[in-house]
Protein backbone atom coordinates (compact mmCIF):
# COMPACT_ATOMS: atom_id res chain seq x y z
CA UNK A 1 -38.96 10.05 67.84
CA UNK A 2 -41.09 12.76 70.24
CA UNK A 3 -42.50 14.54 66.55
CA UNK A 4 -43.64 17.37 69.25
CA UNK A 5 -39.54 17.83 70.02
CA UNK A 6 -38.39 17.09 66.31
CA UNK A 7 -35.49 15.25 67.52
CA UNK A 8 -35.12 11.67 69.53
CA UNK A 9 -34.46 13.27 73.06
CA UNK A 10 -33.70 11.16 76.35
CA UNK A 11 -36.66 11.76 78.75
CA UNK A 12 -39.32 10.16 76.17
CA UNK A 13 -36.46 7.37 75.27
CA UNK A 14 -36.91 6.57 79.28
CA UNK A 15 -40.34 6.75 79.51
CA UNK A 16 -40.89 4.34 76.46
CA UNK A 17 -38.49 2.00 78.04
CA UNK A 18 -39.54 1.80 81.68
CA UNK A 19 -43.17 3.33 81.42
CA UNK A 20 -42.55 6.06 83.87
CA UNK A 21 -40.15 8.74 84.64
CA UNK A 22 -36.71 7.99 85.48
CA UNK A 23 -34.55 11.13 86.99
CA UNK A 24 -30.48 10.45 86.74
CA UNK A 25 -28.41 11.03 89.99
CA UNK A 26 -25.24 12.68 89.92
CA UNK A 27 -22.64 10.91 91.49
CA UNK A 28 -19.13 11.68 92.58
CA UNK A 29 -16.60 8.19 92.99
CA UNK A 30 -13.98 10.73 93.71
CA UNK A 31 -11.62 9.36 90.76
CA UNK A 32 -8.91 11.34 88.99
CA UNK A 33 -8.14 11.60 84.68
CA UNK A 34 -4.39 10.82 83.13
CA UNK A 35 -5.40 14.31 81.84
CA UNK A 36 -4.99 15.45 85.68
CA UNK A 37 -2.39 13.22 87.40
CA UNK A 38 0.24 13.65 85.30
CA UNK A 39 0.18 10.55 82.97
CA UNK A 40 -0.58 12.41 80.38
CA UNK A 41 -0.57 15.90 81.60
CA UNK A 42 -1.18 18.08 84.94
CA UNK A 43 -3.50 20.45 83.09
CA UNK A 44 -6.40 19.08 82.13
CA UNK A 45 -8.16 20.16 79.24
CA UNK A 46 -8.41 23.55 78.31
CA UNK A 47 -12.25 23.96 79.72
CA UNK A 48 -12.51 21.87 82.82
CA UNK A 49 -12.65 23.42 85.69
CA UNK A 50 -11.21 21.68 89.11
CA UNK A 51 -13.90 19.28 89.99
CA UNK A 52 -13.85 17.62 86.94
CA UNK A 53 -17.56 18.72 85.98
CA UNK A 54 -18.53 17.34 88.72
CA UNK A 55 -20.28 18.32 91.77
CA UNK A 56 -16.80 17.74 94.45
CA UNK A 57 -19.47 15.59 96.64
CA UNK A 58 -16.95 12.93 97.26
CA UNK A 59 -14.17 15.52 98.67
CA UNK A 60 -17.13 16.46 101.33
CA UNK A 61 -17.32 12.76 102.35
CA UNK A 62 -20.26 11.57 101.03
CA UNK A 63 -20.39 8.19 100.18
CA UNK A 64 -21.47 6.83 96.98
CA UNK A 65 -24.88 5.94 99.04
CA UNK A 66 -25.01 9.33 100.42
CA UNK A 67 -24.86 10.98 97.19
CA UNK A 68 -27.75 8.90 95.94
CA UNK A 69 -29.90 9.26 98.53
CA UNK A 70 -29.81 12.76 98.89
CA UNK A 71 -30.42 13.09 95.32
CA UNK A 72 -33.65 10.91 95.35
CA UNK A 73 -35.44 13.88 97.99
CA UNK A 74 -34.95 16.64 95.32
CA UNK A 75 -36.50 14.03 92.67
CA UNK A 76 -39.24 12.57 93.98
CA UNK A 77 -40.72 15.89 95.52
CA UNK A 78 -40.00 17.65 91.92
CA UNK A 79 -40.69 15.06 89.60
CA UNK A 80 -42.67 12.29 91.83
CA UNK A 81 -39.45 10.17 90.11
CA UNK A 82 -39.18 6.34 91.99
CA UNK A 83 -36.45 5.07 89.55
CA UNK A 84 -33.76 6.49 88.81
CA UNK A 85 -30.42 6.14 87.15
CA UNK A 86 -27.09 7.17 88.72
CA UNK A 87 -24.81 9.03 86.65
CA UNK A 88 -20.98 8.88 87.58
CA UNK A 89 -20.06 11.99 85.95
CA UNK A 90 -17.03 13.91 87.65
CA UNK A 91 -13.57 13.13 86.00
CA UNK A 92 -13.17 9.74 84.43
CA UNK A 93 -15.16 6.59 86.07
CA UNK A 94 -13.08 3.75 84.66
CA UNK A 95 -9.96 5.16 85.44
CA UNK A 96 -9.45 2.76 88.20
CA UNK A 97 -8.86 -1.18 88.77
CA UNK A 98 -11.53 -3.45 87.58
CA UNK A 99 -12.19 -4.27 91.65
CA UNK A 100 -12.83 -0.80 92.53
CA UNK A 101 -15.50 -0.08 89.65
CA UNK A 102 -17.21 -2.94 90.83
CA UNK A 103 -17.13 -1.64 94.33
CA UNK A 104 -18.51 2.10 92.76
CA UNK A 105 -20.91 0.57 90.83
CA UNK A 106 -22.33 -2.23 93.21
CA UNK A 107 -23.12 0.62 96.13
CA UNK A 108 -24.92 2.36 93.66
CA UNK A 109 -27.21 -0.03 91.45
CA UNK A 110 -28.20 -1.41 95.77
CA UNK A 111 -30.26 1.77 96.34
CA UNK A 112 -33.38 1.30 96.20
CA UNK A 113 -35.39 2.15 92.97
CA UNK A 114 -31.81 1.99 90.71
CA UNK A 115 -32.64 0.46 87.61
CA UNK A 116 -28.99 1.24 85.53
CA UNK A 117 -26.18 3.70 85.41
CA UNK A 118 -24.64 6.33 82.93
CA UNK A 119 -20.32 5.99 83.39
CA UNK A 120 -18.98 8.91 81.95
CA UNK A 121 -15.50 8.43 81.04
CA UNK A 122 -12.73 8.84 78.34
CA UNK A 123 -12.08 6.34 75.11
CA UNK A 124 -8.67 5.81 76.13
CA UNK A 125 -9.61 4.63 80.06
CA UNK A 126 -11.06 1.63 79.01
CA UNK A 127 -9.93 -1.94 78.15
CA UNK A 128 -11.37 -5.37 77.41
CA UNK A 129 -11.18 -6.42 81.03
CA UNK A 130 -13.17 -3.20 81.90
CA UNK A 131 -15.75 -3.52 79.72
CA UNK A 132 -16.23 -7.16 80.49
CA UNK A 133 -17.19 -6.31 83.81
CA UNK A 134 -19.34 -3.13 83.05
CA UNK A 135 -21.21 -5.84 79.84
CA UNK A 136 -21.82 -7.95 83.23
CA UNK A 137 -24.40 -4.91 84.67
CA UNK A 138 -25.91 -4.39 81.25
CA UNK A 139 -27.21 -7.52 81.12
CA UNK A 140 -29.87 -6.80 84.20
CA UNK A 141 -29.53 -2.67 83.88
CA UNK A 142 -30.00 -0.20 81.34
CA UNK A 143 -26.40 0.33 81.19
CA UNK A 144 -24.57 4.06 79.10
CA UNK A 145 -21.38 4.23 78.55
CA UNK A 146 -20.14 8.39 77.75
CA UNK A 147 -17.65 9.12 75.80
CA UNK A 148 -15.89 12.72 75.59
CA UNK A 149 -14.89 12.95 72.09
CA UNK A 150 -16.08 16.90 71.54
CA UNK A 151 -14.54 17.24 67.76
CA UNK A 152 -13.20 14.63 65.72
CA UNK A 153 -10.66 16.77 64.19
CA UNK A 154 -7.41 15.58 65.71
CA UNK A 155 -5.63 19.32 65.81
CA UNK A 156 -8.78 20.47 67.72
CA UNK A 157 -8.46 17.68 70.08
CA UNK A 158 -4.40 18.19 70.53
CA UNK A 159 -5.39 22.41 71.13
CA UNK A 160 -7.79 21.70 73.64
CA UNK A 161 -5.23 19.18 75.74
CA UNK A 162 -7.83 16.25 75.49
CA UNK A 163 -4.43 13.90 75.28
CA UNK A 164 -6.25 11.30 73.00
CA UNK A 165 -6.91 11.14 69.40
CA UNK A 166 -10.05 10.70 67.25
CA UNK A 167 -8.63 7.05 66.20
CA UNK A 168 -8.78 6.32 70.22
CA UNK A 169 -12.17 6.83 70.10
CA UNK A 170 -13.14 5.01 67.08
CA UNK A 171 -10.61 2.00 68.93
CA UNK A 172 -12.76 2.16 72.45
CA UNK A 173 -16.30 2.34 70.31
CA UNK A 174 -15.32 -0.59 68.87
CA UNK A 175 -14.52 -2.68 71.89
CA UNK A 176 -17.66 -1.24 73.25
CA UNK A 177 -20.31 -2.59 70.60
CA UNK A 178 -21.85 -5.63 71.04
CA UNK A 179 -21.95 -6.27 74.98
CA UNK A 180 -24.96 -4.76 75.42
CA UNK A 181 -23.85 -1.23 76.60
CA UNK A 182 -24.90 1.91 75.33
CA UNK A 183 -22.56 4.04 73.92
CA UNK A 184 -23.27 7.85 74.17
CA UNK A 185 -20.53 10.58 72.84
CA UNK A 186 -19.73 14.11 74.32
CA UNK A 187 -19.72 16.78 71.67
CA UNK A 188 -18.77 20.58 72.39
CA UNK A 189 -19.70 22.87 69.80
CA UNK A 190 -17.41 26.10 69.64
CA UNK A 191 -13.94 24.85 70.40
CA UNK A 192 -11.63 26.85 69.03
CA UNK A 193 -10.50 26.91 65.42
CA UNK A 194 -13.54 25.14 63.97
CA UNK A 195 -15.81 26.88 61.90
CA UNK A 196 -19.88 25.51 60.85
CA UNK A 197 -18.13 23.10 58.25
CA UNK A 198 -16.01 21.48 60.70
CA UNK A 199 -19.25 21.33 63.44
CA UNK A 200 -20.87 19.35 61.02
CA UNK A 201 -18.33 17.65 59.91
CA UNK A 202 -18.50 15.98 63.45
CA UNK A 203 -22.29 15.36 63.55
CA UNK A 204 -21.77 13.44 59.44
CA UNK A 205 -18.63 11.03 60.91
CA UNK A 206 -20.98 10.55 64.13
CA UNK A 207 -23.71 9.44 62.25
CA UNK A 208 -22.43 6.13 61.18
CA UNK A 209 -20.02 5.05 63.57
CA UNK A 210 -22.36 2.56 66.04
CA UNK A 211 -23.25 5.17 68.64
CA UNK A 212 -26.35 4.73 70.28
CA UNK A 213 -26.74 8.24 71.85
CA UNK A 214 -25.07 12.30 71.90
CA UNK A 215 -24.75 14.81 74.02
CA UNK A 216 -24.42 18.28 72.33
CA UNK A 217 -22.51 20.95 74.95
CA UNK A 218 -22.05 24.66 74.18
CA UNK A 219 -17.89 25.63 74.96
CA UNK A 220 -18.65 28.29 77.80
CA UNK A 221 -15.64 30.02 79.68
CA UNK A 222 -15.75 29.25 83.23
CA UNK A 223 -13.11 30.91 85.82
CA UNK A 224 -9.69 29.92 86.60
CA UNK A 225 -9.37 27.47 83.39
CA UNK A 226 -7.28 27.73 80.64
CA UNK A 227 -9.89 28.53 78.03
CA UNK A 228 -10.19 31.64 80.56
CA UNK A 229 -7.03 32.76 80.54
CA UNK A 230 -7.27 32.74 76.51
CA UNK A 231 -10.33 34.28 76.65
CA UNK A 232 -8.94 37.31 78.60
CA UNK A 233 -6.20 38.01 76.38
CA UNK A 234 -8.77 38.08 73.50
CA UNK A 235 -7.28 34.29 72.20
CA UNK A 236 -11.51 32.76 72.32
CA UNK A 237 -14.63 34.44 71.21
CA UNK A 238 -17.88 32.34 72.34
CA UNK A 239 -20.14 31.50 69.95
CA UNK A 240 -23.50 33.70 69.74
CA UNK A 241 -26.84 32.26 71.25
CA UNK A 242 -28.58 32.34 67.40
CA UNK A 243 -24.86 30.89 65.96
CA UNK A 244 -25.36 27.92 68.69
CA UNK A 245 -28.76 27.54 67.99
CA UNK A 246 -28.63 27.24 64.24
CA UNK A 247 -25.41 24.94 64.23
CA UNK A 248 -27.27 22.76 67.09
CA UNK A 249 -30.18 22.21 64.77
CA UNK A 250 -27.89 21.84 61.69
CA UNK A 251 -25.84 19.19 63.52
CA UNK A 252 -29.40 17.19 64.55
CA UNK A 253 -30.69 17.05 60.87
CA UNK A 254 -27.40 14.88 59.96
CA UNK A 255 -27.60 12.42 62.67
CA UNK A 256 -30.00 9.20 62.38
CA UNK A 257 -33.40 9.49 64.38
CA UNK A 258 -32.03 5.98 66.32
CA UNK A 259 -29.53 8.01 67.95
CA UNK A 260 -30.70 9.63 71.64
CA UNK A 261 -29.98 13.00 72.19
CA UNK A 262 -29.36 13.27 75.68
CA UNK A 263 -28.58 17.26 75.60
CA UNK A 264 -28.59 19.54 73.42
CA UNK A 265 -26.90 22.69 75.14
CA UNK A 266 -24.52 22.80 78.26
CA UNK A 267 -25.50 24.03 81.97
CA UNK A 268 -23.52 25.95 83.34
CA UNK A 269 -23.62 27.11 87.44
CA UNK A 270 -23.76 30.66 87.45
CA UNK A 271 -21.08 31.73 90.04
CA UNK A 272 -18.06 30.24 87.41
CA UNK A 273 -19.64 31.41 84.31
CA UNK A 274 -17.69 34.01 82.34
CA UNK A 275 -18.92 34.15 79.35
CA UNK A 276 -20.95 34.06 77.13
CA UNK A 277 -23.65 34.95 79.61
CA UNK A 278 -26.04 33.58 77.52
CA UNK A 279 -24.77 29.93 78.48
CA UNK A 280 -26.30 30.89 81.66
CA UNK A 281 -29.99 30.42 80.15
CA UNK A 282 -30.69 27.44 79.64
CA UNK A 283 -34.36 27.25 79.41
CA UNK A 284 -34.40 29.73 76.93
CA UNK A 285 -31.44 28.76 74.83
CA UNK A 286 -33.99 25.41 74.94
CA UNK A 287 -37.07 26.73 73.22
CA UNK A 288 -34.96 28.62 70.95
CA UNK A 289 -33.86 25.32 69.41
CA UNK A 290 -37.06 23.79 69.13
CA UNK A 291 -38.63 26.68 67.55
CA UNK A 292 -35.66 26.77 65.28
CA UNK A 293 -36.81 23.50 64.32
CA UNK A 294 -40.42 23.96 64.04
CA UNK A 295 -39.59 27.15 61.89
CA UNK A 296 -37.66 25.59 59.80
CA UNK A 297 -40.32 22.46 59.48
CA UNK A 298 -37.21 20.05 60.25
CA UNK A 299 -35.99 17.48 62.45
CA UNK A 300 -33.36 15.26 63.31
CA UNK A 301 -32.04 12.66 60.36
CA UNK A 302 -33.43 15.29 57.86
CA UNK A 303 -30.24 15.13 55.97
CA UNK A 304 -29.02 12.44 57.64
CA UNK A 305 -27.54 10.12 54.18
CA UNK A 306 -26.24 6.50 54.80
């Protein structure tokens, strides 16, 4: 663990593994979500806006290539970065046929200076034949597989439309271990009708169920979803930056120092945001945590209890 950061974060986890800096690329394989399509709804959940969280490069035409390479330019001159990790981020990357994730994943891991690939996806788009062929990258790649979970309260998860259960998760972690793949899990902190207790009570199952790494997201309202449409009728209040900051650092004491925290607050672009306008600053939302953390002389796995 980075003592200095009081919690086992991703960018020292890279370092320590490859010896330099590695900068993940965003990439868009231009797939779709049985959240979306209409297999399990047309909605989506409650939160996601219309590119999926992702950056709508594909719908421009950029190849998988493309994407990559234009990424590198912004890396290299900003970080002097020469390896690199692409991230397939927008909707749900194993929601396809076995041939065309091997198509996705080979154009990617060709570029030069690739040395693995984050596949962020949902626990009930994967299957044994999937996950034999994404085990087949890990073993010459660093190889994540992500999760969105966000609570692991079941009546949270039907409110938000995720259209998968807590059990479905537990079912595609399961399949997962053992192959050699990483296995990080989305959180969202804020969703509505949890309180601190049931936060935590996320962060305590978490902690012992074979995950390698977390990412912790604040629930921000962007424009044109349905959380929006709540949120003007006065149906969602936001949390409060020093609410979000506390349960953040609450929610890192309870999880094992093993486990990578690959974020710790959400990003939001600034032309969707609606509120809380907070969510808009990052940086500062940043060093709010970790002087939480060095005020309170704690760090992550402080109260974590096998």
């Amino acid at each position: 663990m980075d003592k200095k950061k009081r919690y086992s974060d991703y960018n020292t986890y890279l370092r320590n593994l490859f010896g330099q800096r590695v900068q993940k690329i965003t990439v868009d394989a231009g797939l779709s979500c049985p959240n979306r399509d209409g297999v399990l709804s047309r909605a989506g959940c409650i939160y996601c806006n219309a590119k999926g969280s992702g950056s709508g490069l594909f719908a421009k035409g950029l190849s998988i290539k493309e994407q990559i390479e234009s990424g590198k330019i912004g890396m290299i001159k900003k970080y002097k970065a020469k390896k690199f990790l692409a991230y397939f981020q927008s909707y749900s990357n194993t929601y396809t046929t076995c041939a065309h994730m091997k198509q996705l994943y080979d154009e990617a891991l060709a570029c030069e200076g690739m040395v693995g690939m984050a596949i962020g996806t949902r626990p009930d788009c994967v299957d044994a034949e999937k996950l034999d062929l994404i085990e087949s990258y890990a073993r010459d790649y660093l190889v994540w597989l992500e999760y969105g979970l966000q609570s692991v309260h079941d009546a949270t998860l039907k409110f938000i439309n995720r259209g998968h259960t807590y059990k479905d998760f537990c079912d595609a972690v399961q399949l997962t271990r053992g192959r050699g793949i990483n296995i990080c899990t989305h959180v969202i902190l804020g969703l509505p009708g949890e309180d601190k207790n049931m936060m935590l009570e996320t962060a305590k199952i978490l902690a012992d169920s074979g995950i390698n790494g977390v990412k912790i997201h604040l629930l921000y309202v962007i424009k044109g979803t349905e959380l929006d449409n709540l949120w003007q009728k006065g149906g969602y209040t936001p949390m409060e930056q020093k609410e979000y900051v506390e349960t953040v650092c609450d929610f890192l004491e309870l999880l094992p120092d093993q486990i990578i925290i690959q974020r710790i607050t959400g990003d939001p672009h600034s032309d969707e945001l609606r509120a809380p306008m907070w969510a808009g600053r990052y940086r500062e939302t940043f060093n709010m945590i970790q002087h939480t953390l060095e005020q309170r002389d704690s760090f992550q796995g402080m109260k974590y209890n096998p």
